[in-house]
N, C-alpha and C. Protein backbone atom coordinates (compact mmCIF):
# COMPACT_ATOMS: atom_id res chain seq x y z
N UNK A 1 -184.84 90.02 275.57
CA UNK A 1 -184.76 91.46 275.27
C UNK A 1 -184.59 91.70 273.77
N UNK A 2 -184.08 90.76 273.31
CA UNK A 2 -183.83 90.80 271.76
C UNK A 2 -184.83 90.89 271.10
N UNK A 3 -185.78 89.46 271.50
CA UNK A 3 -186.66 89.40 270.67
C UNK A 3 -187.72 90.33 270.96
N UNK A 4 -187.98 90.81 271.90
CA UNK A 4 -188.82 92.65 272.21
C UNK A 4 -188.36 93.46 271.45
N UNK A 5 -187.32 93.43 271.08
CA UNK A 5 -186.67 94.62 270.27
C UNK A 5 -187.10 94.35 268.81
N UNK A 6 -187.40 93.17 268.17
CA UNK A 6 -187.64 92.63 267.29
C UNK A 6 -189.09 92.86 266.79
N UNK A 7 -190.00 92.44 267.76
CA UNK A 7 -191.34 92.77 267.44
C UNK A 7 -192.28 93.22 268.34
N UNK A 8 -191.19 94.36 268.93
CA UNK A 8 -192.40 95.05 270.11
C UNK A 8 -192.97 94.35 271.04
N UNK A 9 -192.28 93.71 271.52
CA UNK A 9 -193.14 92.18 272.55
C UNK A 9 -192.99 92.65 273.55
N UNK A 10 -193.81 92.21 274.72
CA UNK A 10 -193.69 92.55 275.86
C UNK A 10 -193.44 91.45 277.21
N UNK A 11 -192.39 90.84 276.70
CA UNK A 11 -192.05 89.26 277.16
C UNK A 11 -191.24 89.26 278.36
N UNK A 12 -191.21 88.70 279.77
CA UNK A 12 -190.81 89.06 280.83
C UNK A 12 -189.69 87.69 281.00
N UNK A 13 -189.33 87.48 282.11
CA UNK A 13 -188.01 86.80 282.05
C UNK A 13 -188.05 87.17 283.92
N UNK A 14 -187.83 85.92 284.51
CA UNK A 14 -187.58 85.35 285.88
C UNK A 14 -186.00 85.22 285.79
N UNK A 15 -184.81 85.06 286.29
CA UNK A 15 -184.51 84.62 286.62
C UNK A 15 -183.68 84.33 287.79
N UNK A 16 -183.36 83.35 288.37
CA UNK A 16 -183.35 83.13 289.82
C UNK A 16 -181.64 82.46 289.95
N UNK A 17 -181.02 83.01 290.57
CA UNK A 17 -179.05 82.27 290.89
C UNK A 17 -178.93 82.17 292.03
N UNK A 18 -178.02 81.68 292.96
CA UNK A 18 -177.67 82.07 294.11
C UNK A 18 -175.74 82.99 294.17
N UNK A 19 -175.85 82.82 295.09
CA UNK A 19 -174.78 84.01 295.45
C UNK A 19 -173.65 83.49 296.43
N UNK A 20 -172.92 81.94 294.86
CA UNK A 20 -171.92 81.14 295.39
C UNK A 20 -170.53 82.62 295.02
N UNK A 21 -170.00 81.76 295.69
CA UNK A 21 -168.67 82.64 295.51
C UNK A 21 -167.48 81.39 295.37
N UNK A 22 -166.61 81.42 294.26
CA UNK A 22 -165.78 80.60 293.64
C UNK A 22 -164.68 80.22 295.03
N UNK A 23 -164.69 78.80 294.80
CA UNK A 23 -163.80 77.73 295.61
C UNK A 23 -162.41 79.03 296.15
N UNK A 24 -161.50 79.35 294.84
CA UNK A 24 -160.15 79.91 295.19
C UNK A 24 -160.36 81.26 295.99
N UNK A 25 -162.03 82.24 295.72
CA UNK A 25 -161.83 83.02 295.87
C UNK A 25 -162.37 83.04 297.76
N UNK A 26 -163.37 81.81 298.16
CA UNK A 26 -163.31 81.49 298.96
C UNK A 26 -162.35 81.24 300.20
N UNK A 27 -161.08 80.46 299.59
CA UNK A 27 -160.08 80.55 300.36
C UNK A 27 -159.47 81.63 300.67
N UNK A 28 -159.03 82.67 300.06
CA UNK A 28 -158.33 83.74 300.10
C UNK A 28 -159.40 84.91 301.18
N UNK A 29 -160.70 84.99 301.18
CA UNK A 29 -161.79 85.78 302.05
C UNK A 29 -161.95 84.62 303.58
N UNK A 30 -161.52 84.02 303.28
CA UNK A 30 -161.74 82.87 305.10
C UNK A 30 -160.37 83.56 305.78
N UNK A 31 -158.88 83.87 304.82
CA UNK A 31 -157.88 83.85 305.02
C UNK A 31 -158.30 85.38 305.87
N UNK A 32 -159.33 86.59 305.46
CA UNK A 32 -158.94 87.39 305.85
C UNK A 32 -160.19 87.74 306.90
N UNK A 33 -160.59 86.32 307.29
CA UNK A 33 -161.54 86.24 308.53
C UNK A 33 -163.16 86.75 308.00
N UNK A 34 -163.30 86.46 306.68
CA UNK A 34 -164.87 86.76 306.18
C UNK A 34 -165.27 85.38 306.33
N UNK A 35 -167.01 85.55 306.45
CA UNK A 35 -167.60 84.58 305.95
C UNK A 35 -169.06 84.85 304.95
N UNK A 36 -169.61 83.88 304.64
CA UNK A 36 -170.72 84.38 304.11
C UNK A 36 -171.59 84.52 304.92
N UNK A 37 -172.45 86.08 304.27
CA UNK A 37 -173.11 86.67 304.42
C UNK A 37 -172.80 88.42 305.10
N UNK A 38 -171.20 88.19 304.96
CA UNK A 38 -171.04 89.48 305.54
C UNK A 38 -170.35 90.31 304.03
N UNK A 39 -170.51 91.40 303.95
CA UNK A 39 -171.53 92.22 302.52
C UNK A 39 -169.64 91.86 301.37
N UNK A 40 -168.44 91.83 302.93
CA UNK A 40 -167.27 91.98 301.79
C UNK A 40 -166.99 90.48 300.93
N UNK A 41 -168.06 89.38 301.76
CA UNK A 41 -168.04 88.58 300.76
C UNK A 41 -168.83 87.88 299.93
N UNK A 42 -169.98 88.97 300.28
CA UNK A 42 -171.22 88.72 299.67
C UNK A 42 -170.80 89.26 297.66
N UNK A 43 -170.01 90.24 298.21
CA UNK A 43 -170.01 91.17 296.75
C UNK A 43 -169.18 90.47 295.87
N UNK A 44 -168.59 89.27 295.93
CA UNK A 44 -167.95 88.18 295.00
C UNK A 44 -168.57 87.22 294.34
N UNK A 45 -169.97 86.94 294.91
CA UNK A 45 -171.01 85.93 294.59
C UNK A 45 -170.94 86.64 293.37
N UNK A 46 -171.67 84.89 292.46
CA UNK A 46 -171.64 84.77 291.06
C UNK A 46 -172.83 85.64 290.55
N UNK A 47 -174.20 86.06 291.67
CA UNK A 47 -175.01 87.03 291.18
C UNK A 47 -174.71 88.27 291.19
N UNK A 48 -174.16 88.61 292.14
CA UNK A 48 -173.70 90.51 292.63
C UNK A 48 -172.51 90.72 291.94
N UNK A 49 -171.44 89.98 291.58
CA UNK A 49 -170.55 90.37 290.84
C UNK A 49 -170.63 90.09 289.04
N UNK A 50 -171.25 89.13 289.38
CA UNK A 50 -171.69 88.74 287.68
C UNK A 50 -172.81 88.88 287.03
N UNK A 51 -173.75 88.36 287.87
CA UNK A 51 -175.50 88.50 287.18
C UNK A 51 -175.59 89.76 286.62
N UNK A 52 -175.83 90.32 287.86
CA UNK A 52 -176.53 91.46 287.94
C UNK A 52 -175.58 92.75 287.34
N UNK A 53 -174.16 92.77 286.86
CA UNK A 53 -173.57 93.66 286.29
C UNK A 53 -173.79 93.59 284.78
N UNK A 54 -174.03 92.05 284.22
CA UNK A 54 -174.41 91.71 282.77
C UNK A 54 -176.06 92.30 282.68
N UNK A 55 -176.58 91.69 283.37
CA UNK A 55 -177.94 92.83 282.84
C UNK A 55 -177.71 93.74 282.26
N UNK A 56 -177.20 94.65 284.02
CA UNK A 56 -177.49 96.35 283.30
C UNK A 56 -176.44 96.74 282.65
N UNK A 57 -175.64 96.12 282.07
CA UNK A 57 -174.90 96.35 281.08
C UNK A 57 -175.42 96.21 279.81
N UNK A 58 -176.20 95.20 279.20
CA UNK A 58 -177.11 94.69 278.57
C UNK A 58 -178.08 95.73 278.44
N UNK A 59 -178.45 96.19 279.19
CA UNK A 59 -179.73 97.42 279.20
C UNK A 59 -179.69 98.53 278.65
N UNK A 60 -178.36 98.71 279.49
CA UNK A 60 -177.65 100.07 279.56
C UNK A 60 -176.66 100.48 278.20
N UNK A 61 -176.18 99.62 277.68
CA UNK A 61 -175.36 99.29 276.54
C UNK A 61 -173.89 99.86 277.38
N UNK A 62 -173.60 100.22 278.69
CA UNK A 62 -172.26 100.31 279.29
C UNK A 62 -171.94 99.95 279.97
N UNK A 63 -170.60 99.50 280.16
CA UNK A 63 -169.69 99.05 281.62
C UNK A 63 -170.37 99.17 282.61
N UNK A 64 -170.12 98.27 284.00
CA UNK A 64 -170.20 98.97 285.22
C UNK A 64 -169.50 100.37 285.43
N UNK A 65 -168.58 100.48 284.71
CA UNK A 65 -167.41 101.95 284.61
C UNK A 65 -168.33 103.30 284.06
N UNK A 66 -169.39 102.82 283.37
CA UNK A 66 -170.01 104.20 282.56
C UNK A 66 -169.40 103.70 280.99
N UNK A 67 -168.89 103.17 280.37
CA UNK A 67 -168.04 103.29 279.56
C UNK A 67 -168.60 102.78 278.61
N UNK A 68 -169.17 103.26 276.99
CA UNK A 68 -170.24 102.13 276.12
C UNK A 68 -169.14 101.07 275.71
N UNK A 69 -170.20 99.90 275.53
CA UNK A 69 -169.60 98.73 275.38
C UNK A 69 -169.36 98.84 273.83
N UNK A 70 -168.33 98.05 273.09
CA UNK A 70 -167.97 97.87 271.70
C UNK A 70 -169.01 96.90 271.38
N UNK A 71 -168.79 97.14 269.90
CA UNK A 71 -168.55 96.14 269.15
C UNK A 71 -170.42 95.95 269.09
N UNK A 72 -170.75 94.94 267.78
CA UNK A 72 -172.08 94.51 267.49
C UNK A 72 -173.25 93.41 267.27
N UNK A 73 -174.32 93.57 268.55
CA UNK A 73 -174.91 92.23 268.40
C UNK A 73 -175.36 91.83 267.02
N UNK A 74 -175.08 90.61 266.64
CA UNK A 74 -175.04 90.05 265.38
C UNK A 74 -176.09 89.38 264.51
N UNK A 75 -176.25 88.58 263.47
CA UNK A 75 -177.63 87.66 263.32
C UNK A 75 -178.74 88.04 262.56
N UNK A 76 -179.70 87.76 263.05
CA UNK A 76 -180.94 88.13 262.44
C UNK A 76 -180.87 89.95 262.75
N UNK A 77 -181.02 90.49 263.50
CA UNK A 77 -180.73 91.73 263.82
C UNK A 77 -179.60 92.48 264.22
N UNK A 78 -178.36 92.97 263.15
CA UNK A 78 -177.76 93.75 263.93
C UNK A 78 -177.52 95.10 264.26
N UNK A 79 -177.12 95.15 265.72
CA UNK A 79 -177.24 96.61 265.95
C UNK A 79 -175.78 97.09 267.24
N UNK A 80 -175.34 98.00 267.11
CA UNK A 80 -174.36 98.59 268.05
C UNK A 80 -174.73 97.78 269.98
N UNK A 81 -173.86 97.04 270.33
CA UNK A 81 -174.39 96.78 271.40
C UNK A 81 -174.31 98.01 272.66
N UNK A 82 -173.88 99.07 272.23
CA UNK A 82 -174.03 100.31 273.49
C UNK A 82 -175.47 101.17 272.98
N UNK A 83 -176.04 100.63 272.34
CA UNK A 83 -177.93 100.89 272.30
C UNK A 83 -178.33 100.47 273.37
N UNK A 84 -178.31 99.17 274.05
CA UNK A 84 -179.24 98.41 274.93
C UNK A 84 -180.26 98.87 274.43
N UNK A 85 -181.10 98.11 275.65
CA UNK A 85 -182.72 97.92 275.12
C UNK A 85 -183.67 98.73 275.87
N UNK A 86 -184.54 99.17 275.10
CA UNK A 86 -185.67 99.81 275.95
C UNK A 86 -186.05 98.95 277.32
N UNK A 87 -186.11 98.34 278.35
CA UNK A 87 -186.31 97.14 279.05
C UNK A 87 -186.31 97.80 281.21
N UNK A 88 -186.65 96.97 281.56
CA UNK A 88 -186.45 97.55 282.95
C UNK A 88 -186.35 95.84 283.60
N UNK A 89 -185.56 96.18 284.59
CA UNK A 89 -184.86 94.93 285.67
C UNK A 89 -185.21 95.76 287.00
N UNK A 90 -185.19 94.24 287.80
CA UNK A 90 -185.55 94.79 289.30
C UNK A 90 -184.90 93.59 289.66
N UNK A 91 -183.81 93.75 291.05
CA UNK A 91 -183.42 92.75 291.41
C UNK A 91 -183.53 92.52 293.13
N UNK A 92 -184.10 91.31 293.62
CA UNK A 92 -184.95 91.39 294.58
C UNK A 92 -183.58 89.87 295.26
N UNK A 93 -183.51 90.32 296.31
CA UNK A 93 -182.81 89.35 297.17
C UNK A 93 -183.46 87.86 298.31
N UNK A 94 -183.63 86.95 298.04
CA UNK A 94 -184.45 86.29 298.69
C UNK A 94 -184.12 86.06 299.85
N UNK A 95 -185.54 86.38 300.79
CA UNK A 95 -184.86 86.00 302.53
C UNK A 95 -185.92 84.82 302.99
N UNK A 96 -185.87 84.44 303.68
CA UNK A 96 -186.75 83.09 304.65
C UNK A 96 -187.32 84.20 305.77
N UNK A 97 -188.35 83.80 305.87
CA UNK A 97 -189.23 84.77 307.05
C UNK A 97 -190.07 84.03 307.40
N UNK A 98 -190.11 83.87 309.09
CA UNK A 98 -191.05 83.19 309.66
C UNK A 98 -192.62 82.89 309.63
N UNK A 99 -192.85 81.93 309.47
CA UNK A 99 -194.14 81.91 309.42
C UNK A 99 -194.53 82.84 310.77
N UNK A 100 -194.44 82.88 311.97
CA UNK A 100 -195.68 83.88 313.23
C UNK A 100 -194.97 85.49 312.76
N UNK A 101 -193.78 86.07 312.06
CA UNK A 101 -193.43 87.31 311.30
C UNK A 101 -194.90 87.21 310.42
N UNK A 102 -194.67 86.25 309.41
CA UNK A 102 -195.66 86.96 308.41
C UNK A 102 -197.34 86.72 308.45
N UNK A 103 -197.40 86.24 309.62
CA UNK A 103 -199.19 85.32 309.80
C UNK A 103 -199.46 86.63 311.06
N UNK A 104 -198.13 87.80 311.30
CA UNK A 104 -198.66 88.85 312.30
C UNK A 104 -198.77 90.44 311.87
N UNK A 105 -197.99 89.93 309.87
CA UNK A 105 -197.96 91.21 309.20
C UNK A 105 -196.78 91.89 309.61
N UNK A 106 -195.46 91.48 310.08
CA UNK A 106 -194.34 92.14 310.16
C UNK A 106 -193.65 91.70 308.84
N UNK A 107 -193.75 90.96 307.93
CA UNK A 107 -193.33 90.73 307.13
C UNK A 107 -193.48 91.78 305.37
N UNK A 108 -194.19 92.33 305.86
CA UNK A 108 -194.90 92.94 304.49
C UNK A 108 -193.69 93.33 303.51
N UNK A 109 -193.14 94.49 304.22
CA UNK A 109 -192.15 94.90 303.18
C UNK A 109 -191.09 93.96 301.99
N UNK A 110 -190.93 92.46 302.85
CA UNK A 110 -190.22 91.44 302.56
C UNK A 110 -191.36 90.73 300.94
N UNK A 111 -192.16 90.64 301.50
CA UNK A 111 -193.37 90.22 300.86
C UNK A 111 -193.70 90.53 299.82
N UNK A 112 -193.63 91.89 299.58
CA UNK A 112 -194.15 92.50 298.72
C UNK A 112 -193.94 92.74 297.59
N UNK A 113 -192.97 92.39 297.25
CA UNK A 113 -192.60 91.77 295.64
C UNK A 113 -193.14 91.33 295.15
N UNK A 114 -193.07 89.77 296.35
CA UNK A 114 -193.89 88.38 295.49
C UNK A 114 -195.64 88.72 295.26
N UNK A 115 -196.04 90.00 295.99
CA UNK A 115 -197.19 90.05 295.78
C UNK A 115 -197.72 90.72 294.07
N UNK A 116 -196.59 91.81 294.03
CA UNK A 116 -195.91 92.38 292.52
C UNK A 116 -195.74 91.45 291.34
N UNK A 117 -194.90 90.49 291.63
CA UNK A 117 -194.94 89.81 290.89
C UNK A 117 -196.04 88.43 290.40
N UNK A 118 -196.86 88.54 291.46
CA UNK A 118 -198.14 87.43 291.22
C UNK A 118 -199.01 88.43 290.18
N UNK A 119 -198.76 89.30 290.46
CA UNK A 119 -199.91 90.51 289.69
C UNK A 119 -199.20 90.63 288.46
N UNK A 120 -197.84 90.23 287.72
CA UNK A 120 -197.71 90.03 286.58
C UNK A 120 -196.61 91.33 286.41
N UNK A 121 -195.99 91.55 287.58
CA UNK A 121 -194.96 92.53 287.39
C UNK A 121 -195.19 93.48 286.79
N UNK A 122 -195.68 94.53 286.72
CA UNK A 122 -196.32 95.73 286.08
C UNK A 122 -197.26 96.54 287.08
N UNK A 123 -196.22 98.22 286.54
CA UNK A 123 -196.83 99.34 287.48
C UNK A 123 -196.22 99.23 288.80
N UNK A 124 -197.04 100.24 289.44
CA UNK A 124 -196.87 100.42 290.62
C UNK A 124 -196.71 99.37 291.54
N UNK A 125 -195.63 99.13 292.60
CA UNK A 125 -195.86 98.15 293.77
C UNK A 125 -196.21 98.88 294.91
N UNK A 126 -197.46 98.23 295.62
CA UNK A 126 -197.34 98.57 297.04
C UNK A 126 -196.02 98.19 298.01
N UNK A 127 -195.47 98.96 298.68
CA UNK A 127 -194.44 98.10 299.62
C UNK A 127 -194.44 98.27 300.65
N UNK A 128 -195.58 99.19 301.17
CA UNK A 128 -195.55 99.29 302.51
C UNK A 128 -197.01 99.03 302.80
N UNK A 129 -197.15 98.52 304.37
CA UNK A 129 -199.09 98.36 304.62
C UNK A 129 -199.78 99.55 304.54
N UNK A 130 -200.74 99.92 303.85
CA UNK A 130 -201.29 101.39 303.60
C UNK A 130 -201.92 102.27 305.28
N UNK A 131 -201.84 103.17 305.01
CA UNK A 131 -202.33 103.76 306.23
C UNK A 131 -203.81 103.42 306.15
N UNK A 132 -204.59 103.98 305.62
CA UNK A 132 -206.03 103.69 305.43
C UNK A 132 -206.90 102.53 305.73
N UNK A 133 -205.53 101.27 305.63
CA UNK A 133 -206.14 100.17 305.61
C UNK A 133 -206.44 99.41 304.63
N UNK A 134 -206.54 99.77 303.07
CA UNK A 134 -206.47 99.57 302.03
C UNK A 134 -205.51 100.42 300.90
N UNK A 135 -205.09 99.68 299.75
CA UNK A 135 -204.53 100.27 298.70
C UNK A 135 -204.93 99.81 297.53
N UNK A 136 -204.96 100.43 296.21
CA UNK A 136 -204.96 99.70 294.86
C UNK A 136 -203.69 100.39 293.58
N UNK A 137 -203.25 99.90 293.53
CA UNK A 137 -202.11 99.84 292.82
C UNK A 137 -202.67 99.53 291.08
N UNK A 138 -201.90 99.33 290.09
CA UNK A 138 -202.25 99.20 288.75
C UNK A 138 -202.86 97.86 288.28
N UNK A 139 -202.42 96.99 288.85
CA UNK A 139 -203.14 95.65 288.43
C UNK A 139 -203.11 94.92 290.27
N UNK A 140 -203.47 95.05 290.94
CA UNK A 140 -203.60 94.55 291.93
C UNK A 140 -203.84 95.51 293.07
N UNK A 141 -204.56 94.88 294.18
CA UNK A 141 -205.41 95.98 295.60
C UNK A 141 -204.60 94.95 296.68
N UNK A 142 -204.72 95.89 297.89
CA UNK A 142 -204.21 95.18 298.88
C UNK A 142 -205.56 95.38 300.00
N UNK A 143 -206.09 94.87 301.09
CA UNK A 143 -206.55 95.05 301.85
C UNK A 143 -206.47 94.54 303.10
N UNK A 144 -206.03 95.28 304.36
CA UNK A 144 -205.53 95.10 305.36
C UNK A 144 -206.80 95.09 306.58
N UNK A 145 -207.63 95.78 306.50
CA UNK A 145 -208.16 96.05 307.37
C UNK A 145 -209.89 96.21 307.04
N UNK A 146 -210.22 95.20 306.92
CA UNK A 146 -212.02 94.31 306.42
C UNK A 146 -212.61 95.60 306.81
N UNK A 147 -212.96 96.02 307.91
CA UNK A 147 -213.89 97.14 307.76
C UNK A 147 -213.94 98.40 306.88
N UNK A 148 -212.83 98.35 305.89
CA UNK A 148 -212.95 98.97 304.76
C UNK A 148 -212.87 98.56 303.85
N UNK A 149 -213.67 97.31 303.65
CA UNK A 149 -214.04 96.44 302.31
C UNK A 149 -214.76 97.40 301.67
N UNK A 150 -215.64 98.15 301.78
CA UNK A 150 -216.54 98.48 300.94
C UNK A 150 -215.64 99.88 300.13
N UNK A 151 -215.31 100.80 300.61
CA UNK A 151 -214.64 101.38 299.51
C UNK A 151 -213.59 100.92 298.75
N UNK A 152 -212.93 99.95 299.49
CA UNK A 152 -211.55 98.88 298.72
C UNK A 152 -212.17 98.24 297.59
N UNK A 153 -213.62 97.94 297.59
CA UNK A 153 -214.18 96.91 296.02
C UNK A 153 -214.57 98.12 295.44
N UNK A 154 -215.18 99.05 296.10
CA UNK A 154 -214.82 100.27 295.02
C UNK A 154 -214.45 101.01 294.28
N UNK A 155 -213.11 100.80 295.08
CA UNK A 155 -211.95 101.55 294.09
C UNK A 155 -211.29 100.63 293.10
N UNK A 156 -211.45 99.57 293.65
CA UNK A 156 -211.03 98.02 292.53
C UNK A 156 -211.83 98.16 291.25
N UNK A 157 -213.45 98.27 291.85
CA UNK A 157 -214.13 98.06 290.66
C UNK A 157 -214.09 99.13 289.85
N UNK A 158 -213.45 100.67 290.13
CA UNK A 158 -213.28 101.56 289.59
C UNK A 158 -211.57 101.91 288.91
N UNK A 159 -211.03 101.37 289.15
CA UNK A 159 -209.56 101.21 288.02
C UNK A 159 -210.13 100.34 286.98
N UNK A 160 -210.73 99.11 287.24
CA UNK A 160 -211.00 98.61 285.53
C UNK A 160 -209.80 97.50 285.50
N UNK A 161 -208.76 97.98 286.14
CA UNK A 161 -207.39 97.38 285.48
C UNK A 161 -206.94 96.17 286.59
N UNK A 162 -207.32 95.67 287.88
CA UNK A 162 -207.13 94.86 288.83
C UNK A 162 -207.15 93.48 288.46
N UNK A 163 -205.68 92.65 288.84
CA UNK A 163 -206.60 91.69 288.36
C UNK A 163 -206.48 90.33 289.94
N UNK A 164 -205.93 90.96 290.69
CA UNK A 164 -205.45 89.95 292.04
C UNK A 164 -206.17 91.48 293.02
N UNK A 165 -207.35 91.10 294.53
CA UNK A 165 -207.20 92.07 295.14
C UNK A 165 -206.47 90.49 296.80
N UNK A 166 -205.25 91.34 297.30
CA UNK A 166 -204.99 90.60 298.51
C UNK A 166 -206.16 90.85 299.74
N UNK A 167 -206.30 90.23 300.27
CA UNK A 167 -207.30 90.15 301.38
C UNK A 167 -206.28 89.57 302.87
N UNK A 168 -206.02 90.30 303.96
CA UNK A 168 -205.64 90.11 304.81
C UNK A 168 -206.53 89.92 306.00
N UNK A 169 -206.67 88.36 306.27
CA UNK A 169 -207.35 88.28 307.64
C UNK A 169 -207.12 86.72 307.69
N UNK A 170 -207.71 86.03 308.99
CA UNK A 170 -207.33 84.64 309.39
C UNK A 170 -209.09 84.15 309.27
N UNK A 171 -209.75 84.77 308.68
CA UNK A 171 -211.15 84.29 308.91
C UNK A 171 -211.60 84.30 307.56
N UNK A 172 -212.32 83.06 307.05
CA UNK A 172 -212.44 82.59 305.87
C UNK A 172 -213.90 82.90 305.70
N UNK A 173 -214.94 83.12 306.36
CA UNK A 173 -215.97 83.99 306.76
C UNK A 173 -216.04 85.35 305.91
N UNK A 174 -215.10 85.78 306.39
CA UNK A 174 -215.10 87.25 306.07
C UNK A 174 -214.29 87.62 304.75
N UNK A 175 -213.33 86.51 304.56
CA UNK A 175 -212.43 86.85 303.31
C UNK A 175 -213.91 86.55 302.24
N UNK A 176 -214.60 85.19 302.35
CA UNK A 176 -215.46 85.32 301.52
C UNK A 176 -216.65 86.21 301.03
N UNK A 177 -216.61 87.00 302.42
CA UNK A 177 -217.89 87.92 302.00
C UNK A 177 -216.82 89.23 301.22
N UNK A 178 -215.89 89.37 301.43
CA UNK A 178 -215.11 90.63 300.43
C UNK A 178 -214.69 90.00 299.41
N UNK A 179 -214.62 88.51 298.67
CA UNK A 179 -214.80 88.05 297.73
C UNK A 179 -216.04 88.41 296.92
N UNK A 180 -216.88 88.21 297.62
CA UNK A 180 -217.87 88.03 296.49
C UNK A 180 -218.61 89.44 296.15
N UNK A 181 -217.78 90.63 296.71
CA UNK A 181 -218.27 92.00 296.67
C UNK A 181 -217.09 92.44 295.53
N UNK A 182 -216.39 91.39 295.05
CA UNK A 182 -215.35 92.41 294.31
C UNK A 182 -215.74 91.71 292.62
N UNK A 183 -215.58 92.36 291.71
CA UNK A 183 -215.51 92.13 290.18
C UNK A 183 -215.34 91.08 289.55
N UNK A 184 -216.01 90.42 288.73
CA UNK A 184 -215.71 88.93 288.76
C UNK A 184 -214.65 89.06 288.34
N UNK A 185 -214.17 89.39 287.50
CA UNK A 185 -212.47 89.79 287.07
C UNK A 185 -211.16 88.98 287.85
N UNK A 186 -212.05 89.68 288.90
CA UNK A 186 -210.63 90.10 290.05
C UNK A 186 -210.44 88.47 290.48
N UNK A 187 -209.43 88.22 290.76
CA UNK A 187 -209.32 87.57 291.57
C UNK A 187 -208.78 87.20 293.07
N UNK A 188 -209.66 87.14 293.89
CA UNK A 188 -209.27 86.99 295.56
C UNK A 188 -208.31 86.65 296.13
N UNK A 189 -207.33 86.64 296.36
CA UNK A 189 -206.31 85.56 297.38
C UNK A 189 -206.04 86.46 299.02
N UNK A 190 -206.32 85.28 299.49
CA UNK A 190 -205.97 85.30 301.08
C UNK A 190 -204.92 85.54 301.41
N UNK A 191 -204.03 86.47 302.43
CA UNK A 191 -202.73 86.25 302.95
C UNK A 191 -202.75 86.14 304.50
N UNK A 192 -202.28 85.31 304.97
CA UNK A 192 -201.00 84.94 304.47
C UNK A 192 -200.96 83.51 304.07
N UNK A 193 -202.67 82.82 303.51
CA UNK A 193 -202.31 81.57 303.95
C UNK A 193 -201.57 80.77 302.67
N UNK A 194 -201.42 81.20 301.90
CA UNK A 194 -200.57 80.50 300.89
C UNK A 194 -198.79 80.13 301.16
N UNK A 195 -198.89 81.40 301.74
CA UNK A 195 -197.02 80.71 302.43
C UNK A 195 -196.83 80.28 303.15
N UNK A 196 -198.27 80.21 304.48
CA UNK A 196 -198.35 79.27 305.90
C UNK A 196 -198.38 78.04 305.51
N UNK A 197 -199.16 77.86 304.33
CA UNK A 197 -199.18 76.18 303.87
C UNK A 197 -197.92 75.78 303.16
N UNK A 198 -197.63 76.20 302.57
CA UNK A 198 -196.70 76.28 301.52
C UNK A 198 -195.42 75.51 302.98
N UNK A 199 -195.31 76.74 303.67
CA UNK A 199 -194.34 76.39 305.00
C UNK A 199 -194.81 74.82 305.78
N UNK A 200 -195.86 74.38 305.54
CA UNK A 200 -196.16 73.49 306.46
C UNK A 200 -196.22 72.38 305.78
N UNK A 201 -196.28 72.41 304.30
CA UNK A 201 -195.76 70.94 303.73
C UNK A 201 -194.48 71.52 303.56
N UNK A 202 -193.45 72.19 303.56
CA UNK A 202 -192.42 72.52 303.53
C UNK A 202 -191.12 71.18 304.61
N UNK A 203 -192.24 71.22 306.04
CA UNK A 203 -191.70 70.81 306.84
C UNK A 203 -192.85 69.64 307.37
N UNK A 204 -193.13 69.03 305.99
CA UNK A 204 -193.59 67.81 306.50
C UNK A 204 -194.87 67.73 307.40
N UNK A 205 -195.32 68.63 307.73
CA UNK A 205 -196.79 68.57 308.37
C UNK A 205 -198.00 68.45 307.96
């Protein structure tokens, strides 16, 4: 974020923790019959109590309280740290979802991040399956339902800006013929089979 602030960059940043919760503070939440995954002891984990309050504090230049933070980042650039940064965060919780959930399309909403973020995190996300059967979003299309391939490469080839369109079906037949109708640009990917495989050397098959 610094160095964006520095020279207008537009530099993105992953990062990924889990949501341990400290040995002592552990004992004392067993004592009062929690375990993990239930939300009063979820909210102690080192991401929900720590990660994710330093961000948007960081962003925000204030407390979780509302309150601006003191004092000044230092160095090559200094500046009041209750500025924060022009910048945007999204924080996405990871779940495990069955392969016959997502190879039947009950999975989407879960999904749909990682589909966001293959497209390079930017703009609009789809997050729900479109009614129509198709969608196109700012840098990426979704398509659910092949018999409306032909206005779906349409509207792809008419944003300009696409650069992933998803293709939903189990037939490699047909994903290829809505491949080769879309922009050379673009690029095709199949769902769901990248996480079916992904799942199946996962578990050794």
């Amino acid at each position: 974020m610094r160095l964006n602030r520095q020279d207008g960059g537009r530099r993105q940043c992953i990062l990924v923790t889990n949501n341990e919760v400290a040995a002592d503070e552990q004992a004392s939440l067993r004592k009062a019959d929690l375990r993990p995954g239930d939300a009063a002891w979820e909210k102690w984990g080192i991401c929900d109590y720590i990660t994710k309050p330093r961000i948007a504090a960081a962003i925000t230049g204030k407390t979780p309280a509302g309150k601006k933070i003191e004092g000044d980042y230092k160095f090559t650039d200094e500046f009041p740290i209750a500025e924060g940064f022009q910048e945007n965060a999204e924080f996405f919780t990871l779940t495990y979802e069955t392969p016959v959930a997502v190879s039947h399309n009950r999975a989407f909403a879960r999904v749909a991040p990682l589909l966001w973020m293959r497209a390079g995190s930017e703009g609009r996300r789809i997050n729900k399956l479109p009614q129509p059967g198709w969608e196109v979003a700012d840098t990426y299309g979704l398509l659910t339902d092949l018999d409306k391939a032909v206005p779906f490469c349409k509207a792809v080839e008419a944003k300009g800006s696409i650069r992933i369109a998803y293709i939903v079906t189990d037939d490699d037949r047909r994903f290829q013929s809505v491949a080769r109708r879309l922009p050379g640009a673009v690029e095709p990917v199949r769902l769901y089979e990248s996480y079916l495989l992904n799942f199946r050397f996962a578990m050794g098959r």
